[in-house]
N, C-alpha and C. Protein backbone atom coordinates (compact mmCIF):
# COMPACT_ATOMS: atom_id res chain seq x y z
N UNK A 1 36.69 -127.77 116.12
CA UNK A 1 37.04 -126.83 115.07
C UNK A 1 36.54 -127.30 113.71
N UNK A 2 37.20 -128.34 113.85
CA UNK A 2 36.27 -129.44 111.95
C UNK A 2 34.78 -129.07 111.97
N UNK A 3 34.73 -129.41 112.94
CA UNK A 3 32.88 -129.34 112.60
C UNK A 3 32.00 -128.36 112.79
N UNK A 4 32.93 -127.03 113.38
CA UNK A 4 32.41 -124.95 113.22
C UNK A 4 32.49 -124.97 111.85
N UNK A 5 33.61 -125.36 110.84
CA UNK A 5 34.22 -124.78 109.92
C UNK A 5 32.99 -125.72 108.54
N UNK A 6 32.81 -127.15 108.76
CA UNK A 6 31.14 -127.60 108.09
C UNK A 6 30.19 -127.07 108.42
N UNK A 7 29.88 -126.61 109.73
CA UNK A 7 28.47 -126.07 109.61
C UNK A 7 28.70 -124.45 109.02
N UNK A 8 29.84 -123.72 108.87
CA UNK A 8 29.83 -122.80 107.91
C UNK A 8 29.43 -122.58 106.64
N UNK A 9 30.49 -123.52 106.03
CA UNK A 9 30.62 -124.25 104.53
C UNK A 9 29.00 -125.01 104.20
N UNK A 10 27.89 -125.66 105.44
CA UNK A 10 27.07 -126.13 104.74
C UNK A 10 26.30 -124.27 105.39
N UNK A 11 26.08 -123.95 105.73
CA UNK A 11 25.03 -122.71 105.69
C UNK A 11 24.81 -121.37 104.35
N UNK A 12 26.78 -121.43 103.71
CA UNK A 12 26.43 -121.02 102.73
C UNK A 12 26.11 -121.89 101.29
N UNK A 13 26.48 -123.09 101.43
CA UNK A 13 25.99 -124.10 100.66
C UNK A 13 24.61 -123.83 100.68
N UNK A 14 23.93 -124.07 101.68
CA UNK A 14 22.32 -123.94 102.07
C UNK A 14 21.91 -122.58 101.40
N UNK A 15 22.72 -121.23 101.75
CA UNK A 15 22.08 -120.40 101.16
C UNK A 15 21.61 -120.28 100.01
N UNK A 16 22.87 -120.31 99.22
CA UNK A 16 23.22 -120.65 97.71
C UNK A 16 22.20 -121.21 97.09
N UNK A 17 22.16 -122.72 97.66
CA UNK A 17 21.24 -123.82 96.80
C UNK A 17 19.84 -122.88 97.13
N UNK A 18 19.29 -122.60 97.51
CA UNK A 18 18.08 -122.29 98.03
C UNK A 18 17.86 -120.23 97.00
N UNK A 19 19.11 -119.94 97.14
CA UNK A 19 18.93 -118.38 96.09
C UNK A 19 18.64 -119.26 94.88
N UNK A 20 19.37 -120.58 94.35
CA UNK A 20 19.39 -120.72 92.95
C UNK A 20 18.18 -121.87 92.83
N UNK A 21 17.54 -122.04 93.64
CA UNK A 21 16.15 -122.92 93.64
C UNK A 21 15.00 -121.70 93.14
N UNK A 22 15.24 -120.73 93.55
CA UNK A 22 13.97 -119.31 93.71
C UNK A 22 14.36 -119.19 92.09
N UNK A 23 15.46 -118.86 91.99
CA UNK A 23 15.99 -118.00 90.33
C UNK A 23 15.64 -119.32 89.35
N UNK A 24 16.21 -120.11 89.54
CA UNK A 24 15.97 -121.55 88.56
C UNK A 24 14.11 -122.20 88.53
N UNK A 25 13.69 -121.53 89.63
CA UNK A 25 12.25 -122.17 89.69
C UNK A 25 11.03 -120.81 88.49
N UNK A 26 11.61 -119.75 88.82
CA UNK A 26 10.93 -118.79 88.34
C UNK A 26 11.23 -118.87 86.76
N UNK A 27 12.54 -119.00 86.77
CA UNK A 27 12.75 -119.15 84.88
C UNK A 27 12.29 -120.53 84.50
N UNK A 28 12.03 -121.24 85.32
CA UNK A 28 11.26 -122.43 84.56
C UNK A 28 9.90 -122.37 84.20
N UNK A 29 9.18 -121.34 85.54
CA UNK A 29 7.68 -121.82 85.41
C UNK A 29 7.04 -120.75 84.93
N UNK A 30 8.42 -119.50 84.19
CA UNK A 30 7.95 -118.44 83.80
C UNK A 30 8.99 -117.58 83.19
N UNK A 31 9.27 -118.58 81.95
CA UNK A 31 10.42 -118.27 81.23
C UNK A 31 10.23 -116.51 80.74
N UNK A 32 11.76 -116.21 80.44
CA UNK A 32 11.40 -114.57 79.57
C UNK A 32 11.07 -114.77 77.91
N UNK A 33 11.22 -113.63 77.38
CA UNK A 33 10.58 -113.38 76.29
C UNK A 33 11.71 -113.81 75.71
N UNK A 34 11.22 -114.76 74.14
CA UNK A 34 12.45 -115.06 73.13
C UNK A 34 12.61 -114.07 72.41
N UNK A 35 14.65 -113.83 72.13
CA UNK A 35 14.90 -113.02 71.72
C UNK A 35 14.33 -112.75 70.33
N UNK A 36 14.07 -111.93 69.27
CA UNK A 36 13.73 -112.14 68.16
C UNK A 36 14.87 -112.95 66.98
N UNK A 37 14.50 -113.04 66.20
CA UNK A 37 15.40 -113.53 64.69
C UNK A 37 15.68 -112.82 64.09
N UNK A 38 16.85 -112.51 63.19
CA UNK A 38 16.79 -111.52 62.16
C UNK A 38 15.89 -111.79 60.89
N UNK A 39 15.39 -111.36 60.34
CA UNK A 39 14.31 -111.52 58.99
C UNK A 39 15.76 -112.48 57.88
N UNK A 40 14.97 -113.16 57.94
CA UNK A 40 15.77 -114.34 56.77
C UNK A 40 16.41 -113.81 55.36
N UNK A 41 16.02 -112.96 55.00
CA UNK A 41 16.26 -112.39 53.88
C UNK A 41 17.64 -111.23 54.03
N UNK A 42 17.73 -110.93 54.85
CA UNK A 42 18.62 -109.56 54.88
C UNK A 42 20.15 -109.98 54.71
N UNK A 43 20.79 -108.93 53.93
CA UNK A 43 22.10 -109.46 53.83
C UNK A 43 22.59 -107.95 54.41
N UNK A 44 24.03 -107.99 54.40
CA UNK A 44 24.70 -106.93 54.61
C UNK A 44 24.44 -106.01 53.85
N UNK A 45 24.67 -105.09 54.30
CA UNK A 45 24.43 -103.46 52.88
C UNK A 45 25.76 -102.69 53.54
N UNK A 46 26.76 -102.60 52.57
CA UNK A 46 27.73 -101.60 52.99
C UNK A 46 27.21 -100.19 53.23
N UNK A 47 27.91 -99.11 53.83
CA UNK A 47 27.70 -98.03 53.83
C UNK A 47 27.76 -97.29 52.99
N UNK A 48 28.67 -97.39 51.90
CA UNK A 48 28.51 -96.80 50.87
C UNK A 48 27.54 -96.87 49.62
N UNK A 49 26.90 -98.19 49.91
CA UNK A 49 25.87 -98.24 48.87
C UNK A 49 24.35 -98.20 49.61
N UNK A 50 23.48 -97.71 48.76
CA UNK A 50 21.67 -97.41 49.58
C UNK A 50 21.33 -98.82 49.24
N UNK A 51 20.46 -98.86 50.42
CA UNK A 51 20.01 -100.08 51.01
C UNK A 51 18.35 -100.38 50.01
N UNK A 52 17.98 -101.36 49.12
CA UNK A 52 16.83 -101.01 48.37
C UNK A 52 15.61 -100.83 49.45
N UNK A 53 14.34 -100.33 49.16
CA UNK A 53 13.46 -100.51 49.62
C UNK A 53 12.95 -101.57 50.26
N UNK A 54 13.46 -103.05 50.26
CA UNK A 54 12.89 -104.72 50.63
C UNK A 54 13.73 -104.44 51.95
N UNK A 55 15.18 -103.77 51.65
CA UNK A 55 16.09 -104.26 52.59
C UNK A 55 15.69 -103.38 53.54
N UNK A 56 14.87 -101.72 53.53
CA UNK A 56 15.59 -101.29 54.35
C UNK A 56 13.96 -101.42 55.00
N UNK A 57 12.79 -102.23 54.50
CA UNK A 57 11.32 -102.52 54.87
C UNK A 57 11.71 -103.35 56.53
N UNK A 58 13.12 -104.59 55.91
CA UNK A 58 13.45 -105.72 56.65
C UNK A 58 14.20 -104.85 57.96
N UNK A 59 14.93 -104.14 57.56
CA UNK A 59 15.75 -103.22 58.66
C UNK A 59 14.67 -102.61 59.10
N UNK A 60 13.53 -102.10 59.11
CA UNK A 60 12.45 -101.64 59.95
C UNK A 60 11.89 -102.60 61.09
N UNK A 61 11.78 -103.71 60.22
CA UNK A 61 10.67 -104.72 61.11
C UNK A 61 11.91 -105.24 62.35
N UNK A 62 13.16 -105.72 61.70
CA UNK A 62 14.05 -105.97 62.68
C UNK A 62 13.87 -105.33 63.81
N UNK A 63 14.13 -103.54 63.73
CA UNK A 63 14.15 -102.82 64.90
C UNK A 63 13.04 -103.02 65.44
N UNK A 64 11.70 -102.98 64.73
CA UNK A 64 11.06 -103.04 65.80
C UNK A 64 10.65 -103.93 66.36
N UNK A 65 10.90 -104.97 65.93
CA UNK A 65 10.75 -106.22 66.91
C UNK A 65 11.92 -106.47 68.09
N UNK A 66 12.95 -105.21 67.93
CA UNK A 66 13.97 -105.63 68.65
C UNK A 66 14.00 -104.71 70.00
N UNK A 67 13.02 -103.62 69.84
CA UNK A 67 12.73 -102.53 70.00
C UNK A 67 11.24 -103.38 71.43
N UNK A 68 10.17 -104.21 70.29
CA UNK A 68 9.01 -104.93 71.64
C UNK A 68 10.14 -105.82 72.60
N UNK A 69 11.13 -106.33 72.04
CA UNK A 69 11.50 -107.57 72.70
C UNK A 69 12.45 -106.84 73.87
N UNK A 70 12.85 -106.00 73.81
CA UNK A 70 13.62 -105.13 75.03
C UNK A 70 12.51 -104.61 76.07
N UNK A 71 10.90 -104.26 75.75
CA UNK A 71 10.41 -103.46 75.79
C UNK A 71 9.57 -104.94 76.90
N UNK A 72 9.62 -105.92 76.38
CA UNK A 72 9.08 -107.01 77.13
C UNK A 72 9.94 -107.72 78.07
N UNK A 73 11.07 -107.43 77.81
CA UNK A 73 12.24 -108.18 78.67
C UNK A 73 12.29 -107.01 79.88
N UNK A 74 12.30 -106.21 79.89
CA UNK A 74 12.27 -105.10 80.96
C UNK A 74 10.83 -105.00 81.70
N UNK A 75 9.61 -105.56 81.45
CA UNK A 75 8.61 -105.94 82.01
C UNK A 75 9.11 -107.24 83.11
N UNK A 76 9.78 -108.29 82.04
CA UNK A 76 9.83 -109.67 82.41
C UNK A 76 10.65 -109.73 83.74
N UNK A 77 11.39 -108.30 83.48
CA UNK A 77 12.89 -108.96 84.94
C UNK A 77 11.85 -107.41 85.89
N UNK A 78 10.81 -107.17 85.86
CA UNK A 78 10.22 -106.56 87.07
C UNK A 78 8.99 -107.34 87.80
N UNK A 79 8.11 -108.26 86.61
CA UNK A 79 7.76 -109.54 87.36
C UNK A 79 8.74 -110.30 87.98
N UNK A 80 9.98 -110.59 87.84
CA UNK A 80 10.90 -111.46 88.04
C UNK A 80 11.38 -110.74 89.35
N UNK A 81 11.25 -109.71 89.39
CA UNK A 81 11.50 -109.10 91.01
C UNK A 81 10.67 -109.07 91.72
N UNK A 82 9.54 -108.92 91.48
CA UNK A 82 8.62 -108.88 92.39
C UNK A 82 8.32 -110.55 93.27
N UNK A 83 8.26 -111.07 92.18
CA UNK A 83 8.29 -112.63 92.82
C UNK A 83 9.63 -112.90 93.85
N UNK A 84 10.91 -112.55 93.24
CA UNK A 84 11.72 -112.64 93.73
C UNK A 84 12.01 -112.12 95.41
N UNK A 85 11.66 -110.98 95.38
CA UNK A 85 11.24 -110.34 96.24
C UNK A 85 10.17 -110.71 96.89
N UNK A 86 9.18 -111.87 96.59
CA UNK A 86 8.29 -112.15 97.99
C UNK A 86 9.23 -113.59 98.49
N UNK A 87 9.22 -114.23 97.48
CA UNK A 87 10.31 -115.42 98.03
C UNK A 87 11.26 -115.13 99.05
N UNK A 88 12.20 -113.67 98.74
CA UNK A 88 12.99 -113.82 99.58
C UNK A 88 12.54 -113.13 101.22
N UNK A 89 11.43 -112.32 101.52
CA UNK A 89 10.84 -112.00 102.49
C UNK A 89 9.92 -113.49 102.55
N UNK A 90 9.61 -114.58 102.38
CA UNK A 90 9.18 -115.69 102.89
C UNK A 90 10.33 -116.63 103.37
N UNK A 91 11.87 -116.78 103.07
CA UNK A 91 12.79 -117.23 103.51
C UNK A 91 13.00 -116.61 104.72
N UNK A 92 13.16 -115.16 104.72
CA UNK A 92 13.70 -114.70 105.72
C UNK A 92 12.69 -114.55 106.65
N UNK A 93 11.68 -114.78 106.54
CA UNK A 93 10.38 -114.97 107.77
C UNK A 93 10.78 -116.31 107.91
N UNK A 94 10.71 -117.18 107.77
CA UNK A 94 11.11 -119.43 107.65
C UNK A 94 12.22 -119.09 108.54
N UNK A 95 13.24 -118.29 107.95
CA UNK A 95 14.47 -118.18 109.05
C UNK A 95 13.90 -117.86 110.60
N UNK A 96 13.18 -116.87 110.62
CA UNK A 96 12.97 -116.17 112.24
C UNK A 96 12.09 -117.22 112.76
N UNK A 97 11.28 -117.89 111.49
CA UNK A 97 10.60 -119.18 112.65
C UNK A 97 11.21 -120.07 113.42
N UNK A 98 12.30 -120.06 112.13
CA UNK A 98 12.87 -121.66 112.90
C UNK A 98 13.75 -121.17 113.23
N UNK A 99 14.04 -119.83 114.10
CA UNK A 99 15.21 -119.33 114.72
C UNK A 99 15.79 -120.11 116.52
N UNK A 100 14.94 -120.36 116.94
CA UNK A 100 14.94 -121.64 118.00
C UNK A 100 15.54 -122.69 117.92
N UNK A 101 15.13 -123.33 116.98
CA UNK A 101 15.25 -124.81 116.67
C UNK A 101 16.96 -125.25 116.34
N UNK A 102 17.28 -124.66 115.04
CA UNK A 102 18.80 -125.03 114.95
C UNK A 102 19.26 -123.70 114.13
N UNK A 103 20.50 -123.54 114.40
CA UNK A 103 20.88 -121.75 114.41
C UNK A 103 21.45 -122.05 112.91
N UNK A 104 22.02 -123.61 112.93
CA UNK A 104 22.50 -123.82 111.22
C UNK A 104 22.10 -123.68 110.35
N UNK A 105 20.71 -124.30 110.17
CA UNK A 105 19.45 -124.36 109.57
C UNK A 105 19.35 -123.09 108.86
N UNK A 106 18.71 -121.84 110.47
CA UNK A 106 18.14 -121.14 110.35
C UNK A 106 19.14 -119.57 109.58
N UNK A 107 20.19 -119.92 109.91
CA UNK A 107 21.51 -119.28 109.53
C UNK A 107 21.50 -119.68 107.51
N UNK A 108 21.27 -120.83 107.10
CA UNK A 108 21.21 -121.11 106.09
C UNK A 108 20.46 -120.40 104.76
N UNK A 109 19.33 -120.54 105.32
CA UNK A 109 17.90 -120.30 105.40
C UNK A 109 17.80 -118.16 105.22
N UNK A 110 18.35 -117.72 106.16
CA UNK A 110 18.13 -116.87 105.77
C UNK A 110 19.33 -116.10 105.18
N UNK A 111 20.36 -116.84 105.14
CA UNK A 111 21.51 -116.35 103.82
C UNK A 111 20.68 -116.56 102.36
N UNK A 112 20.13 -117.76 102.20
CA UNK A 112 19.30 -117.36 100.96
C UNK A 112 18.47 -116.76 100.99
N UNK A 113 17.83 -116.01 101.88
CA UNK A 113 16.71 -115.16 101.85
C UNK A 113 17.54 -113.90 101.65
N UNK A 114 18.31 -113.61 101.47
CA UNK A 114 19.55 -112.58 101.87
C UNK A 114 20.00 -112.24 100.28
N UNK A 115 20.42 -113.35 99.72
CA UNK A 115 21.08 -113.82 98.25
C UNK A 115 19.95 -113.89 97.31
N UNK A 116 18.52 -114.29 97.77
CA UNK A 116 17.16 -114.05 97.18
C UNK A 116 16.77 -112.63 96.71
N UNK A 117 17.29 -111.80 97.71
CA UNK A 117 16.52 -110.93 97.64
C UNK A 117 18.01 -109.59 97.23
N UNK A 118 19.06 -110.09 96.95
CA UNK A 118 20.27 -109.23 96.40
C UNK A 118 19.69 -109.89 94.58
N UNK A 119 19.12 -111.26 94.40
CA UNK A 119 18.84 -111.12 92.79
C UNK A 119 17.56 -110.19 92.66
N UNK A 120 16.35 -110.07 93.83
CA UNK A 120 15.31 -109.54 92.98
C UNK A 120 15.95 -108.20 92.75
N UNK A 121 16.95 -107.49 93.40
CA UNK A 121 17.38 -105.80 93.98
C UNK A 121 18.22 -106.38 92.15
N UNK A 122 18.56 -107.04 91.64
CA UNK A 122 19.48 -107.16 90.53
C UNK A 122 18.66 -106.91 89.54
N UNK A 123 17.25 -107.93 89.72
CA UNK A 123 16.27 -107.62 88.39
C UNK A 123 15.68 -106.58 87.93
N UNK A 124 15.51 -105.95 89.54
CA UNK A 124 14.71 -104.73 89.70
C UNK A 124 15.28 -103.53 89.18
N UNK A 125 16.98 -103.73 88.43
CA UNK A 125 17.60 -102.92 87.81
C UNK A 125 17.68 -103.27 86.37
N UNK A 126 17.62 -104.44 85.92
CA UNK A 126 17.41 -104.76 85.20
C UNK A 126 15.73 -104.21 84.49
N UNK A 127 14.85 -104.25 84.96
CA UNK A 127 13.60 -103.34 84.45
C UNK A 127 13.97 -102.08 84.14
N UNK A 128 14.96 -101.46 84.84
CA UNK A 128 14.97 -100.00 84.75
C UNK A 128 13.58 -99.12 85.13
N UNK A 129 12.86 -99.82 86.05
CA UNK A 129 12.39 -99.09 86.42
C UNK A 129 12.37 -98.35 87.95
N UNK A 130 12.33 -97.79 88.07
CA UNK A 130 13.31 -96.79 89.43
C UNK A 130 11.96 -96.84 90.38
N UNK A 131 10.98 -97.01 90.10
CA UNK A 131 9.79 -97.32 91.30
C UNK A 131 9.74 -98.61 91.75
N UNK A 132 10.08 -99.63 91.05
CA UNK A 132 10.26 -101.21 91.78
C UNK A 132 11.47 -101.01 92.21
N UNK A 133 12.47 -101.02 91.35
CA UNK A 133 14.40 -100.72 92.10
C UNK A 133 14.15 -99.98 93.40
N UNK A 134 13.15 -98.61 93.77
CA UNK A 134 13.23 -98.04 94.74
C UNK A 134 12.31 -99.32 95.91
N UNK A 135 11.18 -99.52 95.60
CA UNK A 135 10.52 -100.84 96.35
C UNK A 135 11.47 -101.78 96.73
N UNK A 136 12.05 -102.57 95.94
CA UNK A 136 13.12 -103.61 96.59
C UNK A 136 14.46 -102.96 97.28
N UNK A 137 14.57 -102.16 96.86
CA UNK A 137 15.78 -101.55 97.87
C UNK A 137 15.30 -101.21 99.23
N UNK A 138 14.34 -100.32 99.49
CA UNK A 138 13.76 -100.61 100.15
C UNK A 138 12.85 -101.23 101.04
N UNK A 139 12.24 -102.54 100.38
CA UNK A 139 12.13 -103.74 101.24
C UNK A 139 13.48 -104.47 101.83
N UNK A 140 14.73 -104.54 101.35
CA UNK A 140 15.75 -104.89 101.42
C UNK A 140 16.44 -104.04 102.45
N UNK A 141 16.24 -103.05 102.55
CA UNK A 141 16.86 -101.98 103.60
C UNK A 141 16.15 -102.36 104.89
N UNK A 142 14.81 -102.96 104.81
CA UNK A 142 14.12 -103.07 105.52
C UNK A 142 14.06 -104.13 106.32
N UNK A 143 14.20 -105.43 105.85
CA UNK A 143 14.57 -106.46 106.02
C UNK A 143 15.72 -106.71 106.82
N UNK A 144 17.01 -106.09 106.04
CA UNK A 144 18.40 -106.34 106.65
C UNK A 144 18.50 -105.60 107.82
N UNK A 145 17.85 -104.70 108.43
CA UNK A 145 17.72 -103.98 109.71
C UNK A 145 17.16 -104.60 110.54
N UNK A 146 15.71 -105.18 110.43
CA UNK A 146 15.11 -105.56 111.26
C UNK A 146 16.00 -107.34 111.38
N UNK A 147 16.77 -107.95 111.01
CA UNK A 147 16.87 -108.94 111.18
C UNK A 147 18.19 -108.63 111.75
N UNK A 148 19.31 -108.02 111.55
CA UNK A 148 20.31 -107.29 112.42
C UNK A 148 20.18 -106.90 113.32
N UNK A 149 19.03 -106.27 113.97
CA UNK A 149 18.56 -105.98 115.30
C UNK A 149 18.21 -106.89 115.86
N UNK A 150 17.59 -107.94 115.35
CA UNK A 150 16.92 -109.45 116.21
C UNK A 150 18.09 -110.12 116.37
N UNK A 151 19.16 -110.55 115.14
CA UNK A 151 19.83 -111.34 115.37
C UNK A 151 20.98 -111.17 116.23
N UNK A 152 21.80 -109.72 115.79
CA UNK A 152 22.67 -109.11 116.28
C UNK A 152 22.65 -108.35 117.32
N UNK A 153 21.78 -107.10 117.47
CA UNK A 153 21.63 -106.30 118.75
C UNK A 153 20.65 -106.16 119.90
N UNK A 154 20.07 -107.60 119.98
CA UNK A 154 19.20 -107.45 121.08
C UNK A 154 20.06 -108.03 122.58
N UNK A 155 19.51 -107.26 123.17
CA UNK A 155 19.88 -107.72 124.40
C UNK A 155 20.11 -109.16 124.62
N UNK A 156 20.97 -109.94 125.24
CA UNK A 156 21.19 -111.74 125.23
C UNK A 156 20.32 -111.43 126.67
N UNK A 157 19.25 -111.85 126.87
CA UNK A 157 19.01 -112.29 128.50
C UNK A 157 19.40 -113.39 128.89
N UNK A 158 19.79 -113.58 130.21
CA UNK A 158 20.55 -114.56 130.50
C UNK A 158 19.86 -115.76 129.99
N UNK A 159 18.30 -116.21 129.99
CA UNK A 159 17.69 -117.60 130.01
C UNK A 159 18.26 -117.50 128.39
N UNK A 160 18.00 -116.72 127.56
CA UNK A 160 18.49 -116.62 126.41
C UNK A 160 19.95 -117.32 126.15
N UNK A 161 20.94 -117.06 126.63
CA UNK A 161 22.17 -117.13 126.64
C UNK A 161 22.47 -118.32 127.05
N UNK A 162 21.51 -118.98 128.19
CA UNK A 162 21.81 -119.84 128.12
C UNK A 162 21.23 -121.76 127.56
N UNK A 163 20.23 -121.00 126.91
CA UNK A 163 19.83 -121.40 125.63
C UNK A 163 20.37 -121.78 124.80
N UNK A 164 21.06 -120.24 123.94
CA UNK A 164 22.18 -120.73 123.02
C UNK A 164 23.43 -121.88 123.29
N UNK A 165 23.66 -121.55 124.92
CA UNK A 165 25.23 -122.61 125.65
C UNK A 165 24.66 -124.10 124.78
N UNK A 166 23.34 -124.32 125.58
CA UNK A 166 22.86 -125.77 125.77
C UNK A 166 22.53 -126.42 124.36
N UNK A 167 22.19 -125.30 123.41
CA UNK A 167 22.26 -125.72 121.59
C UNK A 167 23.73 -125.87 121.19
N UNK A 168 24.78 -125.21 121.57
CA UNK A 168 25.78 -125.32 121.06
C UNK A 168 26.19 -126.80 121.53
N UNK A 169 26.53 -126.51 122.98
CA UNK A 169 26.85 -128.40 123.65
C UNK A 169 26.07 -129.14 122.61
N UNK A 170 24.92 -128.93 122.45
CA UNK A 170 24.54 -130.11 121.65
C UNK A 170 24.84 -130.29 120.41
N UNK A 171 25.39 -129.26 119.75
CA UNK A 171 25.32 -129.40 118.18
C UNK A 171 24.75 -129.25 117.52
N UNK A 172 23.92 -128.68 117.63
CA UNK A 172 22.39 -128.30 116.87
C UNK A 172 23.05 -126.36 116.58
């Protein structure tokens, strides 16, 4: 029982570390856009009083730099899906390889391919753009079927079955 209940606890451990290796690797080697600054000069302007011409030059440039920097950050998190999104269809292929070998592993392995690919479906909303969001949802729809059918609903043939017996006895 102790040692069903670790190889649980390490598979979503495994997943985890491995979603936040993909997300932590991509913002390193391909940080987003810095937010802008406000223009150094600007002070408050109540509403009741007009804003002079310097101030309201500075209230222009603000917006629109605030205006590119949204405009680049919504680019940034649809590269950020797309990558995301091959990472996590390369986990979850690594999983079906090493689906033989050890079920912990491979169980691990493709929980982060799983958790990989629920951040790119996150970024891909984050772009707001509804043709990648529709792409990763649908690679994702795609994915979670075909690996539910392999993992979950295929027929056990017996040599199969008893395959799995002789991995379990062993611990693997």
């Amino acid at each position: 029982m102790d040692n069903n209940v670790m190889k649980i606890v390490y598979t979503f451990f495994l997943g985890a570390l491995l979603a936040l290796f993909v997300g932590l690797g991509i913002q390193t080697f391909y940080p987003g856009p810095e937010m802008p600054e406000p223009t150094s000069g600007i002070e408050f302007v109540p509403e009741s009083s007009t804003p002079t011409e310097e101030q309201r030059e500075e209230m222009a440039e603000n917006e629109r730099q605030w205006r590119q920097w949204q405009e680049d950050q919504q680019a940034y998190s649809r590269n950020v899906a797309v990558v995301a999104l091959g990472a996590s269809v390369v986990l979850l292929g690594l999983s079906l390889v090493l689906e033989k070998r050890n079920r912990v592993l491979t169980n691990g392995i493709m929980l982060g391919g799983l958790f990989t690919l629920l951040y790119a479906i996150g970024r891909s909303f984050a772009s707001t753009e509804t043709t990648m969001t529709f792409i990763a949802v649908g690679v994702g729809l795609a994915v979670v079927l075909f690996l539910g059918h392999r993992r979950f609903f295929r027929e056990n043939r017996p040599d199969t079955a008893q395959d799995d017996e002789r991995r379990e006895q062993a611990g693997v």
